[in-house]
C-alpha atoms as a PDB file:
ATOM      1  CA  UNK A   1      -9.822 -13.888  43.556  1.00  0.00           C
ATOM      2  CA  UNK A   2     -12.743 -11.741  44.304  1.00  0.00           C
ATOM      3  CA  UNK A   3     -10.808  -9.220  46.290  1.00  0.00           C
ATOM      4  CA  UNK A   4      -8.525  -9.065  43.941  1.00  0.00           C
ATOM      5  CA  UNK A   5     -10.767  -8.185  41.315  1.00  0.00           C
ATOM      6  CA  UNK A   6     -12.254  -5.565  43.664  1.00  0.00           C
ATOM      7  CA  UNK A   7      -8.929  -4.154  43.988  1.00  0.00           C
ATOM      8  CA  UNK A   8      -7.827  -4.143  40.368  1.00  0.00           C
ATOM      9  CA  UNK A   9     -11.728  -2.512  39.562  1.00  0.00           C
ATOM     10  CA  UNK A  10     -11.455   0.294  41.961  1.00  0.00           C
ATOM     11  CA  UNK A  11      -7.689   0.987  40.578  1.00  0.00           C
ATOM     12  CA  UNK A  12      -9.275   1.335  36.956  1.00  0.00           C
ATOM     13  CA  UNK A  13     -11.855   3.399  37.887  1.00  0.00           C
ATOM     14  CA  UNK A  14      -9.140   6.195  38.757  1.00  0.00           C
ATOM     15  CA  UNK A  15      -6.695   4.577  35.871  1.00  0.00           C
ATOM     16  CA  UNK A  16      -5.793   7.655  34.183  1.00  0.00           C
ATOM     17  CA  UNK A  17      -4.941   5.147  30.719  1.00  0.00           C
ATOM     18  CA  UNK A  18      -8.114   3.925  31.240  1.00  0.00           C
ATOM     19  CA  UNK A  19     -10.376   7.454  31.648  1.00  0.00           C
ATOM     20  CA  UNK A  20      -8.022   8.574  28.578  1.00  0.00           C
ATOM     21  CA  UNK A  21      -9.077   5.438  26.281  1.00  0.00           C
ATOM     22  CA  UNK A  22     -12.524   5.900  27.590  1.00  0.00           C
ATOM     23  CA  UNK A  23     -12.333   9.925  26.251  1.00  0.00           C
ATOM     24  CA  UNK A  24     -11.093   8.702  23.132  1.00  0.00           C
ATOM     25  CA  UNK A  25     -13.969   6.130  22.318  1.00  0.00           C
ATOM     26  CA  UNK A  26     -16.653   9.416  23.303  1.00  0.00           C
ATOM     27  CA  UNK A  27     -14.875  11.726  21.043  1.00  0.00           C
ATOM     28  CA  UNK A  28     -14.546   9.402  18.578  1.00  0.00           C
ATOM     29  CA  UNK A  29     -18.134   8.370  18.434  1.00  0.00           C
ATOM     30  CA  UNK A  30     -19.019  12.439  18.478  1.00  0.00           C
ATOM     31  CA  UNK A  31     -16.896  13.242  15.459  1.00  0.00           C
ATOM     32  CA  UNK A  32     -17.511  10.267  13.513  1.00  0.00           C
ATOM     33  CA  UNK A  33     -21.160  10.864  13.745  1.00  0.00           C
ATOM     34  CA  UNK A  34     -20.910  14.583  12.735  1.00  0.00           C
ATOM     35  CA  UNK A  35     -18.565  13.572   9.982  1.00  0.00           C
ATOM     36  CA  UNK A  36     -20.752  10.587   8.452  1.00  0.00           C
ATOM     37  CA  UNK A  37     -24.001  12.786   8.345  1.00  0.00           C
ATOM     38  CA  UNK A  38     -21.493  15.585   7.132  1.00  0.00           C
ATOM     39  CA  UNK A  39     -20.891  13.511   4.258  1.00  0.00           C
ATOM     40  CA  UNK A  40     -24.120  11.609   3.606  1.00  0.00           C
ATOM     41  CA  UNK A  41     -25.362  15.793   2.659  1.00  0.00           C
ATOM     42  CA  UNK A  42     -22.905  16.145   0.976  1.00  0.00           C
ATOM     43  CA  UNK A  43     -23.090  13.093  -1.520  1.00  0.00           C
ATOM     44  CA  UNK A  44     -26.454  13.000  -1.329  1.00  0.00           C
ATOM     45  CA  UNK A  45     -26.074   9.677   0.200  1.00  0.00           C
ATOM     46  CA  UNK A  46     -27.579   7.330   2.330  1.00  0.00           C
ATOM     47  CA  UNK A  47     -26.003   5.794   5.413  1.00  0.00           C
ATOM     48  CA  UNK A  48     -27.774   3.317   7.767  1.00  0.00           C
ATOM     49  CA  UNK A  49     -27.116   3.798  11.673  1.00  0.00           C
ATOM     50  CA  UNK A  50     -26.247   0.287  11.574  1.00  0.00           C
ATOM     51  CA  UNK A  51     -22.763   1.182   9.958  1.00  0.00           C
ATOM     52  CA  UNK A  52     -22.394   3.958  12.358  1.00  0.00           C
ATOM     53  CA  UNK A  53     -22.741   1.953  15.400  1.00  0.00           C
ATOM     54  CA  UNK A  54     -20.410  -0.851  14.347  1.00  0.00           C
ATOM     55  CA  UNK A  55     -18.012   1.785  13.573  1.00  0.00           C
ATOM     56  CA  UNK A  56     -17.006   1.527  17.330  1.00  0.00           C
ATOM     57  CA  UNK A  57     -15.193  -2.012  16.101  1.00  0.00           C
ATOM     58  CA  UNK A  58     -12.886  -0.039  13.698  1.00  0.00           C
ATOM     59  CA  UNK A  59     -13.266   3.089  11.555  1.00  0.00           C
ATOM     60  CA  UNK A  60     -15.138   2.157   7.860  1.00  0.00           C
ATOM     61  CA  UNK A  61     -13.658  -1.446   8.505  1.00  0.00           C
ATOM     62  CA  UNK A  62      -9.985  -0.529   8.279  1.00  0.00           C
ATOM     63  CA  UNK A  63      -8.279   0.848  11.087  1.00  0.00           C
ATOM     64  CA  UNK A  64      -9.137  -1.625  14.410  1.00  0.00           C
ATOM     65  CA  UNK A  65      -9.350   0.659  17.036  1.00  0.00           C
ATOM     66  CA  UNK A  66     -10.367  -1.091  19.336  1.00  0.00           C
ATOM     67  CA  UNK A  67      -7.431  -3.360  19.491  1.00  0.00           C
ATOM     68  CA  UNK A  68      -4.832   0.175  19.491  1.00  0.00           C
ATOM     69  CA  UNK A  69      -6.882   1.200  22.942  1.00  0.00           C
ATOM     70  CA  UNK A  70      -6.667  -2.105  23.943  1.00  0.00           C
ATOM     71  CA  UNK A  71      -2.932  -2.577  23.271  1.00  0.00           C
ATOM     72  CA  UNK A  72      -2.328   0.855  24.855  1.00  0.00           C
ATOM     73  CA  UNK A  73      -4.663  -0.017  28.355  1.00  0.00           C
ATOM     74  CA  UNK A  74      -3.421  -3.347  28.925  1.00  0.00           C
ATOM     75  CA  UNK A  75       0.335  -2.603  28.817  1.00  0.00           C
ATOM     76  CA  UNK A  76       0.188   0.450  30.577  1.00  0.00           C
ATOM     77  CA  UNK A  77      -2.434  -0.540  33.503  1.00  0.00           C
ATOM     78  CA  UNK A  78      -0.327  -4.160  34.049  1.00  0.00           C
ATOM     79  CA  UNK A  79       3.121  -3.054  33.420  1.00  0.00           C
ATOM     80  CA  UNK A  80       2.055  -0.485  36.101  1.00  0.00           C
ATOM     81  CA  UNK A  81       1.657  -3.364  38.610  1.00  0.00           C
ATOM     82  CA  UNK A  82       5.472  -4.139  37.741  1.00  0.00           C
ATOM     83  CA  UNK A  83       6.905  -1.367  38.103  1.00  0.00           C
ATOM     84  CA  UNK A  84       5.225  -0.206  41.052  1.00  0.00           C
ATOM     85  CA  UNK A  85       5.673  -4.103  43.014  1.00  0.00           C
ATOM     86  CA  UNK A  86       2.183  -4.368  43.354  1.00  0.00           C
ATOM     87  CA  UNK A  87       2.209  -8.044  41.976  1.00  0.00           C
ATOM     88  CA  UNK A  88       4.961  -9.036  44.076  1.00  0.00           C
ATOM     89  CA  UNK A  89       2.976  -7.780  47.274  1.00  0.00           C
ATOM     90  CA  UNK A  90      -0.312  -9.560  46.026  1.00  0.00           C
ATOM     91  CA  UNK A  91       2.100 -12.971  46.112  1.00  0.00           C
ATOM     92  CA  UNK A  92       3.525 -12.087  49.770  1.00  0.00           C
ATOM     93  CA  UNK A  93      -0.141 -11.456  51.284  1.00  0.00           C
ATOM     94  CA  UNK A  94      -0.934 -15.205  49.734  1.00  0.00           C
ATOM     95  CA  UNK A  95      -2.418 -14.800  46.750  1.00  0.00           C
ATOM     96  CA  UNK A  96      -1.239 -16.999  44.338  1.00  0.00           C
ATOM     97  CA  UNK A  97       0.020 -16.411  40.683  1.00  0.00           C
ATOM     98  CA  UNK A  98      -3.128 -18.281  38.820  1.00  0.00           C
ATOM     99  CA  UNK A  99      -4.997 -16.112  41.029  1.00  0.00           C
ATOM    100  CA  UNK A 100      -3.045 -12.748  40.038  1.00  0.00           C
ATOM    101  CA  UNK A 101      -3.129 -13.856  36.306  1.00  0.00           C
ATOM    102  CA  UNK A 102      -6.712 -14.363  35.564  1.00  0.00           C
ATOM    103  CA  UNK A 103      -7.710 -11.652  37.737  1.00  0.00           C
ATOM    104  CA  UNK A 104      -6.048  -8.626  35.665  1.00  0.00           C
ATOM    105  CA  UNK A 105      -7.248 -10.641  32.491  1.00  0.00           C
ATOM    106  CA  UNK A 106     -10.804 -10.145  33.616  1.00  0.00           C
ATOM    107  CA  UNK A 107     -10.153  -6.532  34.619  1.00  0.00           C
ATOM    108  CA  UNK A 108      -8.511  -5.803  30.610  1.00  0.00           C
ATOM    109  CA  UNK A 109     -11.460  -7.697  29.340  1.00  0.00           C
ATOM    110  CA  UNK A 110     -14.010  -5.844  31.594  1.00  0.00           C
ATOM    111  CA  UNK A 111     -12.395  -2.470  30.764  1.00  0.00           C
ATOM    112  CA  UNK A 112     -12.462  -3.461  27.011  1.00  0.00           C
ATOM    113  CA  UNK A 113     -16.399  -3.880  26.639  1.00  0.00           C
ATOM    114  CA  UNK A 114     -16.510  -0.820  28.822  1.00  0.00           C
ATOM    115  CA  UNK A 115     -14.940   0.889  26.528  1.00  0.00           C
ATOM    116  CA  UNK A 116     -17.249  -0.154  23.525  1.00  0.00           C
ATOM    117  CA  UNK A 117     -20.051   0.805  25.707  1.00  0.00           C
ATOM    118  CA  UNK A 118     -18.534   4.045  25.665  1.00  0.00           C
ATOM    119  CA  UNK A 119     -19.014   4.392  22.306  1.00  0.00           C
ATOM    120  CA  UNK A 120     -22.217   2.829  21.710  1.00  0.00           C
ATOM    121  CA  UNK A 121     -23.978   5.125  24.554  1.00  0.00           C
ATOM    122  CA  UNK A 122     -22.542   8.521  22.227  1.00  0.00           C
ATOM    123  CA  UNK A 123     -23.468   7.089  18.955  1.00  0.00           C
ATOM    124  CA  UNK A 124     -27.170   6.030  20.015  1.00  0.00           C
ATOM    125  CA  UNK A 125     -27.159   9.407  21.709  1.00  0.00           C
ATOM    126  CA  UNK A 126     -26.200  11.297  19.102  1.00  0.00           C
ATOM    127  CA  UNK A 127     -26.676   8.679  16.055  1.00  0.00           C
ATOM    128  CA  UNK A 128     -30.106   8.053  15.892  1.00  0.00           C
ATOM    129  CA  UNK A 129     -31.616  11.357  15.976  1.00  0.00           C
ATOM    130  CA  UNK A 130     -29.180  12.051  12.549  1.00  0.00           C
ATOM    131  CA  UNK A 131     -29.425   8.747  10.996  1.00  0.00           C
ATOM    132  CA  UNK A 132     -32.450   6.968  12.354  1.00  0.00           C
ATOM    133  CA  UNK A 133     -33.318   3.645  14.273  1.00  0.00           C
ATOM    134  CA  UNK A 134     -31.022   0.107  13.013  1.00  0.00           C
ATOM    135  CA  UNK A 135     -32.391  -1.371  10.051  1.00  0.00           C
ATOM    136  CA  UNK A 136     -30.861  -4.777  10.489  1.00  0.00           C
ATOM    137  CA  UNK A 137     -32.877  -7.069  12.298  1.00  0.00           C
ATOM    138  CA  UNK A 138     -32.835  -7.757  16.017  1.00  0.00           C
ATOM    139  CA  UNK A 139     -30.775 -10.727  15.721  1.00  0.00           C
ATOM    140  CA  UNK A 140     -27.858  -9.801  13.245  1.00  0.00           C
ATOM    141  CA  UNK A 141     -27.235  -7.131  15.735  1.00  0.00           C
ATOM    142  CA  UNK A 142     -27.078  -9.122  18.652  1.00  0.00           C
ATOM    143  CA  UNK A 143     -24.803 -11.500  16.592  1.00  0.00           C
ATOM    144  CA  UNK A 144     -22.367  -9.241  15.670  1.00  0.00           C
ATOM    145  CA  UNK A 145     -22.679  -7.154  19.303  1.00  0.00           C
ATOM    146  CA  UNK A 146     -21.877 -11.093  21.222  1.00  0.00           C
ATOM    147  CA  UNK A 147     -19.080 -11.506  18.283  1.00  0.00           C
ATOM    148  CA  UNK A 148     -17.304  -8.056  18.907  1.00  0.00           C
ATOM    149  CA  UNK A 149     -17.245  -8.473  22.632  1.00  0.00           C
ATOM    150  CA  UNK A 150     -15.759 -12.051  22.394  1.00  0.00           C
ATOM    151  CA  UNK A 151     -13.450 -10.451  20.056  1.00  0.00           C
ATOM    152  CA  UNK A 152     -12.631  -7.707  22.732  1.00  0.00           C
ATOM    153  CA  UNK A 153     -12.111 -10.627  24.913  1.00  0.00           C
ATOM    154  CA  UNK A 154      -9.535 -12.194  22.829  1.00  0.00           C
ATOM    155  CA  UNK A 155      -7.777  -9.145  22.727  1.00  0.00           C
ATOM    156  CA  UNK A 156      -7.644  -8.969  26.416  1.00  0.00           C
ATOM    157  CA  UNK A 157      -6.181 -12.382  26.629  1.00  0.00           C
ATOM    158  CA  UNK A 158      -3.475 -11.703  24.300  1.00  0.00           C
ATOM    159  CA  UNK A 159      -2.451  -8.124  25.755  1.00  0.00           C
ATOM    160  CA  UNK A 160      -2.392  -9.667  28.928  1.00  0.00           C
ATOM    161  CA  UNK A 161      -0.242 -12.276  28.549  1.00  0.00           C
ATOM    162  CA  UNK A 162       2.399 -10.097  26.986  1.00  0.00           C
ATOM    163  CA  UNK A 163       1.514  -7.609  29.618  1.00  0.00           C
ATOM    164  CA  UNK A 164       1.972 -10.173  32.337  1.00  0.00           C
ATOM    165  CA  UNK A 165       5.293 -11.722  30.896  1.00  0.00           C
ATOM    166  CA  UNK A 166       6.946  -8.746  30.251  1.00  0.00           C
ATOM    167  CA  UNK A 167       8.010  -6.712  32.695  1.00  0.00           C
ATOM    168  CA  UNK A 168       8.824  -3.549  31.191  1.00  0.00           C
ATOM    169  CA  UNK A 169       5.508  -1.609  30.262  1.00  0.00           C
ATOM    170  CA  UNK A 170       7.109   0.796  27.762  1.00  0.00           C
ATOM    171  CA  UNK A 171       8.747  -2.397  26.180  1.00  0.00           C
ATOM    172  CA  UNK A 172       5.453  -4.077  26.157  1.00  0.00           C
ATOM    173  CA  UNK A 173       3.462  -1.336  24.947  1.00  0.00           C
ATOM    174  CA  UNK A 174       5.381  -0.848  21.911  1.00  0.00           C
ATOM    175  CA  UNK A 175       5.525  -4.754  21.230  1.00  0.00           C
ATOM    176  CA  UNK A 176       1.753  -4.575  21.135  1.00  0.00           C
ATOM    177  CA  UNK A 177       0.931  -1.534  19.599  1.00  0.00           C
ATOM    178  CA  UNK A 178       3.439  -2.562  16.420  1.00  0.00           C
ATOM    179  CA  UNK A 179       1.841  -5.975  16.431  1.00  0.00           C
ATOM    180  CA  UNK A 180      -1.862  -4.637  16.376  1.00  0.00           C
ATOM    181  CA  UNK A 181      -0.620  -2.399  13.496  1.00  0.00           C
ATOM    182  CA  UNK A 182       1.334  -5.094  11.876  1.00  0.00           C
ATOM    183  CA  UNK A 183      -1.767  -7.702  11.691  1.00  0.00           C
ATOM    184  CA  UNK A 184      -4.182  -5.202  10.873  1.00  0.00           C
ATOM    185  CA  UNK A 185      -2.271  -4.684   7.633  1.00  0.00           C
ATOM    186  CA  UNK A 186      -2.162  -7.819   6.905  1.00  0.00           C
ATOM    187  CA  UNK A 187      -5.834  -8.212   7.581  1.00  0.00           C
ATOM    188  CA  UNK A 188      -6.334  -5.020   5.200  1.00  0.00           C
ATOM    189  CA  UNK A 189      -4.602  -7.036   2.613  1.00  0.00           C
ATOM    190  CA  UNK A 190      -6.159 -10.636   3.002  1.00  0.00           C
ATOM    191  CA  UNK A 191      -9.499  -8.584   3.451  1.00  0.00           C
ATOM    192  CA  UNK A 192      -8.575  -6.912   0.174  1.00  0.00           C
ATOM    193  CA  UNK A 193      -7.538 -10.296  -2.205  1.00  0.00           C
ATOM    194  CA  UNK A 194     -10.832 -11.869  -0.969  1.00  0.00           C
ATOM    195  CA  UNK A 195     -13.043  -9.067  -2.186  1.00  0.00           C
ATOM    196  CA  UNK A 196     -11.242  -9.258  -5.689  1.00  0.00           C
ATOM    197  CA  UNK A 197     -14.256 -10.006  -8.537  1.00  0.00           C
ATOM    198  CA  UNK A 198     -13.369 -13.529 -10.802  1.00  0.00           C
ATOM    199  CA  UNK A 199     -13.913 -11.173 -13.821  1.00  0.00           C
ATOM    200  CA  UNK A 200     -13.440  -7.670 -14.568  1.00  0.00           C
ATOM    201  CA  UNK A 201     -14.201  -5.097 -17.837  1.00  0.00           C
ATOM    202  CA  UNK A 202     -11.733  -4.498 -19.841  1.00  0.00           C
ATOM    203  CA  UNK A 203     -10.664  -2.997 -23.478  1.00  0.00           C
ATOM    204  CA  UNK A 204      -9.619  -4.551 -26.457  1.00  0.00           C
ATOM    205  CA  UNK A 205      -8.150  -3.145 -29.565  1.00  0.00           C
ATOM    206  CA  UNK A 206      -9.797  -4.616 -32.506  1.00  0.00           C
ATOM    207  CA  UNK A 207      -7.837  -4.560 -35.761  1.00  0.00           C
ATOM    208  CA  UNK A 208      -9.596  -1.456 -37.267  1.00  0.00           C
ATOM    209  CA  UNK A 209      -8.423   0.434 -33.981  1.00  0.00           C
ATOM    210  CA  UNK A 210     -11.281   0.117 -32.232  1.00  0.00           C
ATOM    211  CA  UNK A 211     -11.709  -0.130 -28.771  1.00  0.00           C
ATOM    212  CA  UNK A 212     -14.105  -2.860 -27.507  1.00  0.00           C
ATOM    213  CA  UNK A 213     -15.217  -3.380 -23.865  1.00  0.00           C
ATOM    214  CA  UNK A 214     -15.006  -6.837 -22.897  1.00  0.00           C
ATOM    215  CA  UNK A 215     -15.366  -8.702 -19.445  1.00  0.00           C
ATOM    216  CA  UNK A 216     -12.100 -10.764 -18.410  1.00  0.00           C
ATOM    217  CA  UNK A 217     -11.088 -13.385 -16.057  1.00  0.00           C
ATOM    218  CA  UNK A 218      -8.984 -11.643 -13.315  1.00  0.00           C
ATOM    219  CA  UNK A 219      -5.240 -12.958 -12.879  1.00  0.00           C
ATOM    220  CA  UNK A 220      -5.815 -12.031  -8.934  1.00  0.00           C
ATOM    221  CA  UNK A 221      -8.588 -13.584  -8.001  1.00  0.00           C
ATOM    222  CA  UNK A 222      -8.050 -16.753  -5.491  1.00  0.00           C
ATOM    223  CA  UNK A 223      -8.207 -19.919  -5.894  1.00  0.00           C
ATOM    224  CA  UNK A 224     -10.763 -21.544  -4.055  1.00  0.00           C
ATOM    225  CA  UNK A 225      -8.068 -23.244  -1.905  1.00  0.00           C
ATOM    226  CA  UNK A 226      -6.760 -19.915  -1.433  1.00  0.00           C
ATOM    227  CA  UNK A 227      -9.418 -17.884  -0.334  1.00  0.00           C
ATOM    228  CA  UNK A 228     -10.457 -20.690   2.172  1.00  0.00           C
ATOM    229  CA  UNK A 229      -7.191 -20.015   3.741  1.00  0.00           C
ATOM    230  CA  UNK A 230      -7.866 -16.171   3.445  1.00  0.00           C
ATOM    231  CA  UNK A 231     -10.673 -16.631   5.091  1.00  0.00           C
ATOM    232  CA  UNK A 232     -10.088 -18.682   7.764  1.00  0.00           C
ATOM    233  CA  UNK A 233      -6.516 -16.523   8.853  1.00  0.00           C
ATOM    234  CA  UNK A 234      -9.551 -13.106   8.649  1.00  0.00           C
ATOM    235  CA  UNK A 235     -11.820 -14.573  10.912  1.00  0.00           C
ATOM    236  CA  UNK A 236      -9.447 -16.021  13.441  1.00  0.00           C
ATOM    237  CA  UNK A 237      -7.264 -13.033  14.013  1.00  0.00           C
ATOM    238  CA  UNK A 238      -9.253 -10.399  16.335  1.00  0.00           C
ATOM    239  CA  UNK A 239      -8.305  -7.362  14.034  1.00  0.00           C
ATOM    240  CA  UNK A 240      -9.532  -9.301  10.948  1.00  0.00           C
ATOM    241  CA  UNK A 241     -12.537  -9.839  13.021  1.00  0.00           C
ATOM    242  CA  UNK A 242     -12.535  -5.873  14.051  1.00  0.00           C
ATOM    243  CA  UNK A 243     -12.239  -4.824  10.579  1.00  0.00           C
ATOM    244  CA  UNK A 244     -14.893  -7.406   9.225  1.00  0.00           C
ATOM    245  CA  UNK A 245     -17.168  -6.564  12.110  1.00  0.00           C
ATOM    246  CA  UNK A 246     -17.274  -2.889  11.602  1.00  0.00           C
ATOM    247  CA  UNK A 247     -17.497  -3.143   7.644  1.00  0.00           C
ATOM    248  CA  UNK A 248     -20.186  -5.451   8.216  1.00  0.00           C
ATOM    249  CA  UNK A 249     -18.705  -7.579   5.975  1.00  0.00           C
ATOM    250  CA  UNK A 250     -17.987 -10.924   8.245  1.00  0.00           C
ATOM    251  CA  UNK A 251     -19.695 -14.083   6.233  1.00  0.00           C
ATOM    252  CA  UNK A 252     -18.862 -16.562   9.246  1.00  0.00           C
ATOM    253  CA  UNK A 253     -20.148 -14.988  12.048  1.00  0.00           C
ATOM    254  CA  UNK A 254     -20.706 -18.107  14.874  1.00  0.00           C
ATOM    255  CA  UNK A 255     -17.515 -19.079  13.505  1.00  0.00           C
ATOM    256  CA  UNK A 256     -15.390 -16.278  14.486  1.00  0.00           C
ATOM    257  CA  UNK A 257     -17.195 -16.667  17.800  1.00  0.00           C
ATOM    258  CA  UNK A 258     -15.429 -20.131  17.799  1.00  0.00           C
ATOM    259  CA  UNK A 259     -11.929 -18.518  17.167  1.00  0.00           C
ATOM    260  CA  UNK A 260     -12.404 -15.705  19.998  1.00  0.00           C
ATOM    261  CA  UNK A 261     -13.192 -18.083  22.427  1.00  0.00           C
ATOM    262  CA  UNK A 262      -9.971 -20.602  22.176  1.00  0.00           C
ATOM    263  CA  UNK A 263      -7.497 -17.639  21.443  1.00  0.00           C
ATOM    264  CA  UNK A 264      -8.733 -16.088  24.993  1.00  0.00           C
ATOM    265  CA  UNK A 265      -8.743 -19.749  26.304  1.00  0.00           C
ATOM    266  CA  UNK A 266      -5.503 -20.664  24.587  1.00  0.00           C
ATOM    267  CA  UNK A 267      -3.626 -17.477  25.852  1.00  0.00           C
ATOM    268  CA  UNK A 268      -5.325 -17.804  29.083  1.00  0.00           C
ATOM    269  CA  UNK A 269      -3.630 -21.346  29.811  1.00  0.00           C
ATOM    270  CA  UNK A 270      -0.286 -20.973  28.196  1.00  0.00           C
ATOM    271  CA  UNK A 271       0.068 -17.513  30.114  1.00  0.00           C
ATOM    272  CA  UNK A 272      -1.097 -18.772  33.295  1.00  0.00           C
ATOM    273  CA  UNK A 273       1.425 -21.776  32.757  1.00  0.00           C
ATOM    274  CA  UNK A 274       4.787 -19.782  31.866  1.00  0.00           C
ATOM    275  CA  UNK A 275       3.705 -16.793  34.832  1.00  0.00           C
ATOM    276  CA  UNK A 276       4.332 -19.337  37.465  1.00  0.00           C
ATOM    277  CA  UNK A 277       7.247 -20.061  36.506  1.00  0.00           C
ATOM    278  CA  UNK A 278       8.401 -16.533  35.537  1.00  0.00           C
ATOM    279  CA  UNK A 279      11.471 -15.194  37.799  1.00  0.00           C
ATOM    280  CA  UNK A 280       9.516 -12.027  39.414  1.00  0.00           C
ATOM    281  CA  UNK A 281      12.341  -9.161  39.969  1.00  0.00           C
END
């Protein structure tokens, strides 16, 4: 598998998806710096580097994009390997299909913390001389940085096995980008119903016409039941984890560590399983 991976690392190197993606996460780190010290003059506010940073695992903690690039990369840089034969030549030089599978899975999930990298060099290079130095500790970084790469991961292994199943890569690339989109709105939501408060001000009328501020229970707020299974469906999706990530907002960090690893090693198995016995046109 080693030459294969050799292969598949020089052909992203000169990926065009991939140097586009990579463009994307450097521009995006650029403007997003500009535009958060922009707007920490302008409100007279104060915003940590911290935030910034994370922003590379979705934009204020609601729009993952990470998993969009990653949707986009792995559909277009596997599909190409479809459409082009490539796979079908790696089987007739005797390389076999577990081999091919977990090969271009390590390449997506290589080229996804690349990626982030991308990002993280720009907004230390331009972040910290606007913002500052981190002001979390040493260790909550390093917790969240190990918990957004797994999460990358996870990604990887679920792009790739549509990738790998389906042969079309405009077909594919759609499916994925509409189901990143799909479950980040319901993350958005969940996200959303958990941060409701049990109580909430409102006003009362009192008989003289008076209006009285008073603090009442709120008719949305979850059940405990409820927001367990809020919580759980959050931190085991990879754009809940995105969104929760960059907000800095995730209360089960090791946990969602947990969830990353037996999506990738879920996906990894059933797609290595259903690839050998997929008819190869």
């Amino acid at each position: 598998m080693t030459k294969l991976l050799r292969a598949n690392f020089a052909r992203l190197r000169k990926e065009k998806i991939f140097l586009v993606c990579a463009a994307v996460m450097v521009l995006y780190g650029v403007i997003l710096c500009i535009a958060v010290n922009y707007s920490m003059h302008v409100n007279n506010t104060e915003i940590p580097f911290d935030s910034v940073f994370l922003y590379g695992y979705g934009l204020y903690g609601y729009l993952a994009i990470p998993g969009i690039l990653m949707a986009t990369l792995c559909s277009v840089f596997i599909g190409t390997e479809h459409s082009d034969g490539t796979i079908r030549n790696k089987l007739v030089v005797g390389r076999t299909r577990t081999e091919i599978y977990l090969s271009n899975f390590l390449t997506c999930a290589v080229a996804g913390v690349l990626l982030n990298i991308c990002y993280f060099v720009v907004a230390c290079a331009v972040g910290i001389p606007l913002f500052g130095f981190f002001h979390a500790s040493v260790s909550v970084m390093l917790k969240l940085i190990l918990d957004g790469t797994l999460m990358m991961v996870s990604y990887a292994a679920v792009f790739n096995i549509l990738s790998m199943l389906i042969q079309n890569k405009t077909t594919t690339a759609i499916i994925s980008l509409i189901g990143v989109i799909a479950v980040m709105c319901v993350s958005i939501v969940l996200i959303t119903r958990i941060a409701e408060p049990e109580f909430i001000d409102g006003i009362e009328i009192s008989a003289s016409g008076e209006q009285i501020w008073t603090t009442v229970r709120n008719t949305r707020y979850l059940s405990k039941t409820a927001r367990a299974v809020c919580q759980f469906v959050v931190d085991l999706l990879p754009t809940g984890q995105s969104l929760q990530i960059s907000g800095m907002t995730a209360p089960h960090l090791w946990l969602m560590m947990l969830y990353s690893a037996i999506i990738t090693i879920t996906a990894n198995i059933a797609g290595v399983f259903f690839f050998r016995r997929k008819d190869l046109k």
